[in-house]
PDB file of N, CA and C in Angstrom:
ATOM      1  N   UNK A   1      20.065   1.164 -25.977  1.00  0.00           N
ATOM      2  CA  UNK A   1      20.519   1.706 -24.713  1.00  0.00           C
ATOM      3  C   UNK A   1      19.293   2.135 -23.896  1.00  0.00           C
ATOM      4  N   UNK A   2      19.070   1.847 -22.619  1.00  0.00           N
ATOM      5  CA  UNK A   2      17.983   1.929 -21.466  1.00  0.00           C
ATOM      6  C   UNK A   2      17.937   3.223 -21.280  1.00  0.00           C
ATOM      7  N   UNK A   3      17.583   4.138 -20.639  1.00  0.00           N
ATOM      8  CA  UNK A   3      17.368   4.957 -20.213  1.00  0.00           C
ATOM      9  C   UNK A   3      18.091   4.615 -18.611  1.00  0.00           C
ATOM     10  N   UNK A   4      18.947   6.151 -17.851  1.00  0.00           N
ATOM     11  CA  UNK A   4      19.646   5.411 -16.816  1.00  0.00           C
ATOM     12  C   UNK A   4      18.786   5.290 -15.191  1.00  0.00           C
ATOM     13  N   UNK A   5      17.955   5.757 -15.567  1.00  0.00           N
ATOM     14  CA  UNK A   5      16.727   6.047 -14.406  1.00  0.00           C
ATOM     15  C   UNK A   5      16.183   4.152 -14.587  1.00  0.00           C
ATOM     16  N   UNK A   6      16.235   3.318 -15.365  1.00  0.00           N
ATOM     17  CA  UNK A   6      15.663   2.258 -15.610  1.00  0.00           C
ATOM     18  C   UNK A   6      16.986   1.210 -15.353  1.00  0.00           C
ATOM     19  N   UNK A   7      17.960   1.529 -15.308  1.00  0.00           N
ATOM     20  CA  UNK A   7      18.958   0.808 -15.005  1.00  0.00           C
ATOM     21  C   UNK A   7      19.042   0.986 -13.463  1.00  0.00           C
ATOM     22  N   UNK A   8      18.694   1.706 -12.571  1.00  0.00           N
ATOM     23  CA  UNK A   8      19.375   2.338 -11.232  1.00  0.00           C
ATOM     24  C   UNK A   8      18.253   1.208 -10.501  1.00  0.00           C
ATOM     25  N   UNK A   9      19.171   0.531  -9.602  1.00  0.00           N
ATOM     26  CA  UNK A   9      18.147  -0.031  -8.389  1.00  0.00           C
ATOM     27  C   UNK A   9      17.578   0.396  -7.533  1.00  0.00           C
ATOM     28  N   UNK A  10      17.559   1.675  -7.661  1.00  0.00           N
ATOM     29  CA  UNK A  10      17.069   3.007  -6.479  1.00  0.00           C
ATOM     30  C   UNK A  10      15.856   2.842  -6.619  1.00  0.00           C
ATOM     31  N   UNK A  11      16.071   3.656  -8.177  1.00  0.00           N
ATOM     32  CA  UNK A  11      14.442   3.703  -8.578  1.00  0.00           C
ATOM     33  C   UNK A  11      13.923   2.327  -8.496  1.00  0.00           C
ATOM     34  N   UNK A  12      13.726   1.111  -8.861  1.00  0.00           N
ATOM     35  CA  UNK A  12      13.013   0.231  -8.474  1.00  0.00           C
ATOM     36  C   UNK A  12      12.733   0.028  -7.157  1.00  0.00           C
ATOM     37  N   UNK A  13      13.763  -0.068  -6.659  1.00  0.00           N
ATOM     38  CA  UNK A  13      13.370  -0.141  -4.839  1.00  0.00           C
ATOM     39  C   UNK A  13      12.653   0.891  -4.681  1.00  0.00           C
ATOM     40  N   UNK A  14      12.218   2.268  -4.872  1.00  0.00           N
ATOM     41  CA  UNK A  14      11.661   3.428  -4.646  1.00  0.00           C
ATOM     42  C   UNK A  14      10.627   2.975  -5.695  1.00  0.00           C
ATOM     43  N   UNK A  15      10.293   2.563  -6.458  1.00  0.00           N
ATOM     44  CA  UNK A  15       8.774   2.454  -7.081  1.00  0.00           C
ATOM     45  C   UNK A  15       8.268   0.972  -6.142  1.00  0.00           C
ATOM     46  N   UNK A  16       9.056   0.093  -6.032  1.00  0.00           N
ATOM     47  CA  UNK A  16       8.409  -0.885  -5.141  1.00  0.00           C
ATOM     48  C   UNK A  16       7.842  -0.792  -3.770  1.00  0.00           C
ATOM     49  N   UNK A  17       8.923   0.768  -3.211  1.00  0.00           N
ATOM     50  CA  UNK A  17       8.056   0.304  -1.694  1.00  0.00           C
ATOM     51  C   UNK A  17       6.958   1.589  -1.805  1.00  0.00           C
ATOM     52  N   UNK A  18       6.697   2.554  -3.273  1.00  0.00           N
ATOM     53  CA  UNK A  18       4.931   3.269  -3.327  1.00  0.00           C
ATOM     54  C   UNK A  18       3.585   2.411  -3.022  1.00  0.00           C
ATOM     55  N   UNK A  19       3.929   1.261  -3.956  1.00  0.00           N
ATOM     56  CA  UNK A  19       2.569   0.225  -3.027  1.00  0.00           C
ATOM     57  C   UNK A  19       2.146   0.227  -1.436  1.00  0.00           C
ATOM     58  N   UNK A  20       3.200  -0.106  -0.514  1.00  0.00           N
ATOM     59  CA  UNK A  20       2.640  -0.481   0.532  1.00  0.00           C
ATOM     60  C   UNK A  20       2.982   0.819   1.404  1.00  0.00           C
ATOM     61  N   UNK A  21       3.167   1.662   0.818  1.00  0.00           N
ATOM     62  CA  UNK A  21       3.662   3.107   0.973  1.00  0.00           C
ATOM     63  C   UNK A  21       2.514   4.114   1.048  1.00  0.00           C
ATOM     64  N   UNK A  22       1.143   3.350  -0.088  1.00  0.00           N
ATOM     65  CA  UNK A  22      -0.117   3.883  -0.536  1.00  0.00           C
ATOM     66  C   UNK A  22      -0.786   3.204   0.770  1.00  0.00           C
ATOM     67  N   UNK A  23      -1.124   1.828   1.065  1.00  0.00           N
ATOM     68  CA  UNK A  23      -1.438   1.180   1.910  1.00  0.00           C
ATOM     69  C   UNK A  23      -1.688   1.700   3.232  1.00  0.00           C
ATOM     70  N   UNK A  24      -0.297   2.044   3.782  1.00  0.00           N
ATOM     71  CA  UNK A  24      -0.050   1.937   5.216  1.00  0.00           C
ATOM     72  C   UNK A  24      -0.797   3.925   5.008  1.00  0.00           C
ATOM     73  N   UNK A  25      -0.587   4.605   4.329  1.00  0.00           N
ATOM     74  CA  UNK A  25      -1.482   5.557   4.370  1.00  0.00           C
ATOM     75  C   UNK A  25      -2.776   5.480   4.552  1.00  0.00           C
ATOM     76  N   UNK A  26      -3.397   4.731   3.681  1.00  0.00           N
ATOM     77  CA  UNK A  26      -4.777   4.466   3.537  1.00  0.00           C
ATOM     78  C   UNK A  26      -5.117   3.877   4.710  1.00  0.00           C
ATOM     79  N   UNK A  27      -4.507   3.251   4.969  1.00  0.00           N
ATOM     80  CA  UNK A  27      -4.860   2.761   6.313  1.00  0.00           C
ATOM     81  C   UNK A  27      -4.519   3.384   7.602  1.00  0.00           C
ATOM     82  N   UNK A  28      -3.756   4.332   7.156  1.00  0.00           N
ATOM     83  CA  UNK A  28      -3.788   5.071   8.716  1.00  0.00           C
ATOM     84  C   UNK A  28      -4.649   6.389   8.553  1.00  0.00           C
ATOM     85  N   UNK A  29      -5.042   6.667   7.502  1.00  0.00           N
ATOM     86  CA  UNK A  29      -6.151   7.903   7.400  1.00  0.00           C
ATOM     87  C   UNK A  29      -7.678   7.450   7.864  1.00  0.00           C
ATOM     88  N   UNK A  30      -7.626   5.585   7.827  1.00  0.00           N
ATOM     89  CA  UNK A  30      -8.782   5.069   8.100  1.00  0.00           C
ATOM     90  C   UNK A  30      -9.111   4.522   9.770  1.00  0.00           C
ATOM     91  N   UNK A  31      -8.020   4.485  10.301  1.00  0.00           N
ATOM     92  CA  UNK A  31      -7.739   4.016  11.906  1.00  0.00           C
ATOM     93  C   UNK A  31      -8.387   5.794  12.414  1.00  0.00           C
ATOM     94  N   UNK A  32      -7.472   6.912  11.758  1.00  0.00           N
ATOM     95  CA  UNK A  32      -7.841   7.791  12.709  1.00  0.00           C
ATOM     96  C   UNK A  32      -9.493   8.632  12.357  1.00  0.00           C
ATOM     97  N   UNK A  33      -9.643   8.001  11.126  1.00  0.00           N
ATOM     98  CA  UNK A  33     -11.179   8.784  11.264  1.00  0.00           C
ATOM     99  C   UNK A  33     -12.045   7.229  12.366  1.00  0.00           C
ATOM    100  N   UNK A  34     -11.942   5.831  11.935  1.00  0.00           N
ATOM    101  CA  UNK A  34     -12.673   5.377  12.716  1.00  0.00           C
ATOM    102  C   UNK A  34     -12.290   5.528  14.444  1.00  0.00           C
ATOM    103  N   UNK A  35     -11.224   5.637  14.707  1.00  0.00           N
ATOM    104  CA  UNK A  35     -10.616   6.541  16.480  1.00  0.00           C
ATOM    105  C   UNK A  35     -11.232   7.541  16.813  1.00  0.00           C
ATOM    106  N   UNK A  36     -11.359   8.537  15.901  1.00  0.00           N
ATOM    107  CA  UNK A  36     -12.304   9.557  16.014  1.00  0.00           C
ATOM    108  C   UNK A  36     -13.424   9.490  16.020  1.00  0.00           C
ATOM    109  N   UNK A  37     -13.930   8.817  15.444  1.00  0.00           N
ATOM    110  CA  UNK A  37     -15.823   8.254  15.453  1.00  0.00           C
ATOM    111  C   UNK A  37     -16.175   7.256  16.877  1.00  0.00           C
ATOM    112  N   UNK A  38     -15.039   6.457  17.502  1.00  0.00           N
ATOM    113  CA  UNK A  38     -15.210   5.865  18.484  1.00  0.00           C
ATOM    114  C   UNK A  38     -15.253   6.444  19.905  1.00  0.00           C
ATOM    115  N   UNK A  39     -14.164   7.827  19.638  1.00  0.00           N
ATOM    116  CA  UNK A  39     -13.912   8.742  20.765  1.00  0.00           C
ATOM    117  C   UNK A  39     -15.081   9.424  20.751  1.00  0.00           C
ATOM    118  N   UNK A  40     -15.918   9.830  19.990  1.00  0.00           N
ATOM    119  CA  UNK A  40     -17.101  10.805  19.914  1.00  0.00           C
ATOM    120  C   UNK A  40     -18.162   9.764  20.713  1.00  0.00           C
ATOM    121  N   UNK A  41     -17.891   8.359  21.275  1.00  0.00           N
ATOM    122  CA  UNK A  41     -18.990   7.768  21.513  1.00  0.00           C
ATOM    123  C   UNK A  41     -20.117   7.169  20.121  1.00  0.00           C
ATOM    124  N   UNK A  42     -19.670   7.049  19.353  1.00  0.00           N
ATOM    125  CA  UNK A  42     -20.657   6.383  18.403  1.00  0.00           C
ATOM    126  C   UNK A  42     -19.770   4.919  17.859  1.00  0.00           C
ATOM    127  N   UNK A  43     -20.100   4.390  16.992  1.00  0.00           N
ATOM    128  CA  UNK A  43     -20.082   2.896  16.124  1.00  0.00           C
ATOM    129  C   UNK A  43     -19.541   3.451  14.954  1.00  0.00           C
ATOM    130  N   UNK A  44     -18.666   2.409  14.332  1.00  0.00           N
ATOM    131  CA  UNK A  44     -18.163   3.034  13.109  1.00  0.00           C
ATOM    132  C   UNK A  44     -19.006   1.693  12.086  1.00  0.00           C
ATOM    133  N   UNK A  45     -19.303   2.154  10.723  1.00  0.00           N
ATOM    134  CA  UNK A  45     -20.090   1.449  10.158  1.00  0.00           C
ATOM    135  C   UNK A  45     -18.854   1.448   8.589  1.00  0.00           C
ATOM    136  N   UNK A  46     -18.020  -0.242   9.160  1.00  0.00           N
ATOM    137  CA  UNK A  46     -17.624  -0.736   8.181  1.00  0.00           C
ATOM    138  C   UNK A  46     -17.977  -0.373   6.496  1.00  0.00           C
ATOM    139  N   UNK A  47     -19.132  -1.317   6.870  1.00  0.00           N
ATOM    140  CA  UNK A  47     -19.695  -1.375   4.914  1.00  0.00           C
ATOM    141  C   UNK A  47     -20.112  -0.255   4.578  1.00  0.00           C
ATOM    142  N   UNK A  48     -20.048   1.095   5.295  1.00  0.00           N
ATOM    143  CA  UNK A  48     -20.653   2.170   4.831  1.00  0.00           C
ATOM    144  C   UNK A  48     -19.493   2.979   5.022  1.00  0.00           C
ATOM    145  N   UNK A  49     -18.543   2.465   5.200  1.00  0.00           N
ATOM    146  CA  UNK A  49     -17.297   3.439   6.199  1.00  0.00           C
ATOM    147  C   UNK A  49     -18.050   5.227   5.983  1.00  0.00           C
ATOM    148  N   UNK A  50     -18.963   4.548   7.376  1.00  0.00           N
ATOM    149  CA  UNK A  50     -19.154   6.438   7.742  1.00  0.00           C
ATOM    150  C   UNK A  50     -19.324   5.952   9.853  1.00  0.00           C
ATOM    151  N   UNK A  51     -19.074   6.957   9.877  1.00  0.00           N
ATOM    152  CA  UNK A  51     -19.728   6.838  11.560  1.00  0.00           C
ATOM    153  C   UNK A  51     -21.608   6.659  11.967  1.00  0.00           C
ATOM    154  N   UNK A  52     -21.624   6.224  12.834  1.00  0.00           N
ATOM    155  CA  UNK A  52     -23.271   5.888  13.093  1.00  0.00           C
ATOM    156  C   UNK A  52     -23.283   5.782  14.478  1.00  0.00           C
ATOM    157  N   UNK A  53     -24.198   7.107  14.622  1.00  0.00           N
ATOM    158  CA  UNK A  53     -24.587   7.561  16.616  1.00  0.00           C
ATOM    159  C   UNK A  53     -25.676   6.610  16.417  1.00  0.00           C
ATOM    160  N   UNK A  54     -26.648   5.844  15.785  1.00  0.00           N
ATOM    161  CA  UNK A  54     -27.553   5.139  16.337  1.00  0.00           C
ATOM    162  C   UNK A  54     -26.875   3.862  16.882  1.00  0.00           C
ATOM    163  N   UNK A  55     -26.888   2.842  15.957  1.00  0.00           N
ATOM    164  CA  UNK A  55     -26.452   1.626  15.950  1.00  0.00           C
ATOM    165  C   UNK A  55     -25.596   1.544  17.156  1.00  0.00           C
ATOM    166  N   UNK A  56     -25.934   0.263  17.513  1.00  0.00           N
ATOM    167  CA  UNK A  56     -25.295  -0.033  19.457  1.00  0.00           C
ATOM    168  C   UNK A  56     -23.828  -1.334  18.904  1.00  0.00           C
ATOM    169  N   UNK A  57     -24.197  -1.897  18.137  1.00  0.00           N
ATOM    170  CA  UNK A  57     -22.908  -2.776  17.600  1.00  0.00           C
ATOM    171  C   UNK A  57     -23.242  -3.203  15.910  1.00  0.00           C
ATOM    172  N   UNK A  58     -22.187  -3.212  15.106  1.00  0.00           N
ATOM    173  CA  UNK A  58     -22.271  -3.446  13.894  1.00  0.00           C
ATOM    174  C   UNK A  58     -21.267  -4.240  13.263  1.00  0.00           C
ATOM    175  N   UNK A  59     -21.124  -5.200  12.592  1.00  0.00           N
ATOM    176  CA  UNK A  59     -19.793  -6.089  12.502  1.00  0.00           C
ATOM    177  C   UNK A  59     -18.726  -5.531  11.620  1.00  0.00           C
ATOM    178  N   UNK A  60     -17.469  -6.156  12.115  1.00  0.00           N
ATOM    179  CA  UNK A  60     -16.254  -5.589  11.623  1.00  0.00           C
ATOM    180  C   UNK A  60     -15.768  -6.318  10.234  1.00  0.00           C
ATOM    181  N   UNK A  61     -15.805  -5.697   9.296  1.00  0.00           N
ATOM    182  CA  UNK A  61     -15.233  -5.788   7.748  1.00  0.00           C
ATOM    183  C   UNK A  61     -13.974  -5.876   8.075  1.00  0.00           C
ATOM    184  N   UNK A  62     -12.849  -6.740   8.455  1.00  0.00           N
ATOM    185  CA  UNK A  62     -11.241  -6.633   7.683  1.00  0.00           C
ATOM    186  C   UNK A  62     -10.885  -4.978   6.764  1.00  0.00           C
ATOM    187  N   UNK A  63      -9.863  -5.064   7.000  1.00  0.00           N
ATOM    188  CA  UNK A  63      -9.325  -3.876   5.838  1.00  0.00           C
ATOM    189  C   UNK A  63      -9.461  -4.366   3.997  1.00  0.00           C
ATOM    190  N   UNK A  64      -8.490  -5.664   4.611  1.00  0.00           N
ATOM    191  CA  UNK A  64      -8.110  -6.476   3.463  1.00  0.00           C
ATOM    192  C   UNK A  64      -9.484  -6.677   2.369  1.00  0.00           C
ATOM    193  N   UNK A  65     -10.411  -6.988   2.884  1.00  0.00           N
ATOM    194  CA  UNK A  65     -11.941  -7.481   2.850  1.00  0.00           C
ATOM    195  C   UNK A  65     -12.922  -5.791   2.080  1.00  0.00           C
ATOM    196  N   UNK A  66     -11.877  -5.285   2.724  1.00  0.00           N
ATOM    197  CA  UNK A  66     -12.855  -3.851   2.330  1.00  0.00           C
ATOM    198  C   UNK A  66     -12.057  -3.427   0.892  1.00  0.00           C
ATOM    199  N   UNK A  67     -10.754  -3.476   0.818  1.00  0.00           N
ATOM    200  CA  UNK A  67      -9.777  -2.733   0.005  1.00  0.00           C
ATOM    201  C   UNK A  67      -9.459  -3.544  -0.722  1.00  0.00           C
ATOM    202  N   UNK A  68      -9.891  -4.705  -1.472  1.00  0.00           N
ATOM    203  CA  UNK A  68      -9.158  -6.197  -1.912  1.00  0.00           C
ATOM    204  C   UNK A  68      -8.084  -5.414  -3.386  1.00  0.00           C
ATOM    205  N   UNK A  69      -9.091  -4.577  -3.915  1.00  0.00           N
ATOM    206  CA  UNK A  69      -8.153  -3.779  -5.476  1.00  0.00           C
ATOM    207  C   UNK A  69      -6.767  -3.147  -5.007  1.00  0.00           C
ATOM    208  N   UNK A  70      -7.087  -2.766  -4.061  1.00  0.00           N
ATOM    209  CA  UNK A  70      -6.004  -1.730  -3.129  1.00  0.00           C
ATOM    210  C   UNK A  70      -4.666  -2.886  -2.549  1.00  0.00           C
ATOM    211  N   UNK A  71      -4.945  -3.416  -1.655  1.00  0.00           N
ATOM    212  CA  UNK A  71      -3.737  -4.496  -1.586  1.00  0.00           C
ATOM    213  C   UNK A  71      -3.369  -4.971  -2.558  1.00  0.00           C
ATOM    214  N   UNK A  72      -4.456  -5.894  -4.049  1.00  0.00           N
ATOM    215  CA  UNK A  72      -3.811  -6.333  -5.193  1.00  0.00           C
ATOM    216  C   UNK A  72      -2.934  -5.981  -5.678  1.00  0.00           C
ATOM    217  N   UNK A  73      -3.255  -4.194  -5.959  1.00  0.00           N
ATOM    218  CA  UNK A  73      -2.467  -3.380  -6.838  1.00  0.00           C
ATOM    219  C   UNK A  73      -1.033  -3.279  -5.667  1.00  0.00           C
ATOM    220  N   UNK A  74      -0.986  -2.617  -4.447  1.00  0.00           N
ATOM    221  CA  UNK A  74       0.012  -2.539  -3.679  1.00  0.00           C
ATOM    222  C   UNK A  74       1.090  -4.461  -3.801  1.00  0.00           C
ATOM    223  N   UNK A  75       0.568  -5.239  -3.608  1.00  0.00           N
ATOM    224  CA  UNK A  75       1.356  -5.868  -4.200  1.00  0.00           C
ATOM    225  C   UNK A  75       1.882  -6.660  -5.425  1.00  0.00           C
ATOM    226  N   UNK A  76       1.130  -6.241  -6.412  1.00  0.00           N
ATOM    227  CA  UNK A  76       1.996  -6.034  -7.839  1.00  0.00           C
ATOM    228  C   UNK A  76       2.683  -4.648  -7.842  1.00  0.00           C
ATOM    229  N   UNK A  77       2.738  -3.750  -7.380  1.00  0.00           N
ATOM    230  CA  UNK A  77       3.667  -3.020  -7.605  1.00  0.00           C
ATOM    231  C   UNK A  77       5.041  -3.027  -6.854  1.00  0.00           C
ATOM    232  N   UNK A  78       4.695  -3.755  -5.000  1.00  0.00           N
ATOM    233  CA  UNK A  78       5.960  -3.931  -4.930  1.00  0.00           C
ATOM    234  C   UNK A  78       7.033  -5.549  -5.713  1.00  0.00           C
ATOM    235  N   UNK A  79       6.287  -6.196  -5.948  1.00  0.00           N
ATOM    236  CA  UNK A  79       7.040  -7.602  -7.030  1.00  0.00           C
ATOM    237  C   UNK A  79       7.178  -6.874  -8.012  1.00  0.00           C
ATOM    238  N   UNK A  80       6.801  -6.123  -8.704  1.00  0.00           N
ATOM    239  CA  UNK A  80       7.778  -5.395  -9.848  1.00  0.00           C
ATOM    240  C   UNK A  80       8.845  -4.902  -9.433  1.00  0.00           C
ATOM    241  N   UNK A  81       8.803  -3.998  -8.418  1.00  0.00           N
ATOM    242  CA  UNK A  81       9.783  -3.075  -8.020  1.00  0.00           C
ATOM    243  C   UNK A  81      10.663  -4.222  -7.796  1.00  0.00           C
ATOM    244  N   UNK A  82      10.544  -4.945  -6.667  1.00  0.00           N
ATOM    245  CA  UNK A  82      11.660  -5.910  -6.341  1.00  0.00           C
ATOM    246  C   UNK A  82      12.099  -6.637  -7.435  1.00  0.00           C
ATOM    247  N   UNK A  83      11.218  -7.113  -8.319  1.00  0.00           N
ATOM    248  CA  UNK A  83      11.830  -7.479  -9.665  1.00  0.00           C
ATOM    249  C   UNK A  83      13.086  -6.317 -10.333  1.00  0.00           C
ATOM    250  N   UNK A  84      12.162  -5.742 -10.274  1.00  0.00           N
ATOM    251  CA  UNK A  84      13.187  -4.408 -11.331  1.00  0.00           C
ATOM    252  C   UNK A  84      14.349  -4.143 -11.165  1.00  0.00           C
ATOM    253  N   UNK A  85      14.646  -4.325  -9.405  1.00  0.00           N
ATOM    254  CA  UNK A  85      15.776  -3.948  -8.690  1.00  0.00           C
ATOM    255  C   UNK A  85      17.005  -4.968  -9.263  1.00  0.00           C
ATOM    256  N   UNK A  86      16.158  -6.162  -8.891  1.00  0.00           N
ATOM    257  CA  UNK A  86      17.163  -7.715  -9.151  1.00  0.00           C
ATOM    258  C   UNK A  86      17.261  -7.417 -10.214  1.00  0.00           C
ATOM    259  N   UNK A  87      16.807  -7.120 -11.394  1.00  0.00           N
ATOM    260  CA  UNK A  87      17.315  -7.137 -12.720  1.00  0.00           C
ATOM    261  C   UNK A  87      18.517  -6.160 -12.921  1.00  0.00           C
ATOM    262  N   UNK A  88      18.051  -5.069 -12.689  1.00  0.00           N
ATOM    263  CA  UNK A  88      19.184  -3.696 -12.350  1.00  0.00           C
ATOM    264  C   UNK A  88      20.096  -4.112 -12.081  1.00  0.00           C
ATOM    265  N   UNK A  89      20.594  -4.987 -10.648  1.00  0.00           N
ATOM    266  CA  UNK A  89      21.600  -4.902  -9.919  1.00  0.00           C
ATOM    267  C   UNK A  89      22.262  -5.696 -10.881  1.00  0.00           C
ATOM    268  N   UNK A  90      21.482  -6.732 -11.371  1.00  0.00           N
ATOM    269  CA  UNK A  90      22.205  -8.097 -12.146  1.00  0.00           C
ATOM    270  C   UNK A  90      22.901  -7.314 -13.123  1.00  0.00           C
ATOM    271  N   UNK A  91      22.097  -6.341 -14.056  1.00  0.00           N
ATOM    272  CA  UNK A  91      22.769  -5.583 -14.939  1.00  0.00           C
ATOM    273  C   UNK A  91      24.028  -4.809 -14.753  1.00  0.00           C
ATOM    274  N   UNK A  92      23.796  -3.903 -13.485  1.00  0.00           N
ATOM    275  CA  UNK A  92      25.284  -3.125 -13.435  1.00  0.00           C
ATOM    276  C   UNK A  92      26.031  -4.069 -13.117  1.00  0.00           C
ATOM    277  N   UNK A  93      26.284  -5.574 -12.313  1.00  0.00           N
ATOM    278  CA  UNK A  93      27.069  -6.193 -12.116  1.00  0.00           C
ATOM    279  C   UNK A  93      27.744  -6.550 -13.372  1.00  0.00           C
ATOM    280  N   UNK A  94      26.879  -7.482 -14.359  1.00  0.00           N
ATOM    281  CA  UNK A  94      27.374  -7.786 -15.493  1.00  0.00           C
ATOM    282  C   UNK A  94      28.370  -6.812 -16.152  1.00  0.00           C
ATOM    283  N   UNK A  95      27.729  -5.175 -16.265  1.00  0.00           N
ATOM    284  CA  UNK A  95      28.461  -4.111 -16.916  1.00  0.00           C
ATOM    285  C   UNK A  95      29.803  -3.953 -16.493  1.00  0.00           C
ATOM    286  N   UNK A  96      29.689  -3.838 -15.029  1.00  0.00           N
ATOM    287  CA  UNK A  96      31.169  -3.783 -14.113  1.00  0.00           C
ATOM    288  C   UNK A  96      31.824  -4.851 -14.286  1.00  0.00           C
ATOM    289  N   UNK A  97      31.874  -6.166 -14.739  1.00  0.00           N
ATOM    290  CA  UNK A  97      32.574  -7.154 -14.970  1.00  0.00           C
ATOM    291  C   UNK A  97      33.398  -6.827 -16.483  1.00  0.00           C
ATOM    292  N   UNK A  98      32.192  -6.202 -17.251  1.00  0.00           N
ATOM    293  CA  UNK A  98      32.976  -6.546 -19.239  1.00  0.00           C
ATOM    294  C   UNK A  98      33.875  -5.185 -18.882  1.00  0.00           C
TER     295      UNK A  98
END
């Protein structure tokens, strides 16, 4: 017998959407410090993610490009979750049928 927290499609749908849940954080804690470094009048320095009053232009790193472990992991965790769910649902269906 499962445990009923492992049967519920909640919880999978709720552990699947923490991945891009982590993401869209990370990435919006990173828009407003580089917004803030741009509003101050300076350059934001990608590969160093720090701000830089010297430098007059410096090239732009992708997110994706910067964070590659970070998206990986965000999407294996939501294909589990969505896995987990489909299995769940399949399960209580089956149960509700016998």
């Amino acid at each position: 017998m499962m445990p009923i927290a492992l049967t519920a499609p909640r919880f999978w749908l709720a552990l699947g959407l923490m991945g891009p849940a982590a993401v869209a954080l990370h990435w919006s804690l990173e828009w407003f410090r580089i917004d803030s470094c741009l509003d101050a009048g300076h350059v934001y320095d990608c590969a160093r993610e720090a701000c830089d009053a010297v430098a007059v232009t410096l090239p732009v790193i992708p997110f994706s490009q910067r964070h590659p472990l970070l998206i990986g992991a965000s999407v294996a965790v939501g294909a589990i979750g969505l896995a987990g769910a489909i299995v769940a649902t399949a399960g209580a269906r089956r149960t509700k049928e016998a």
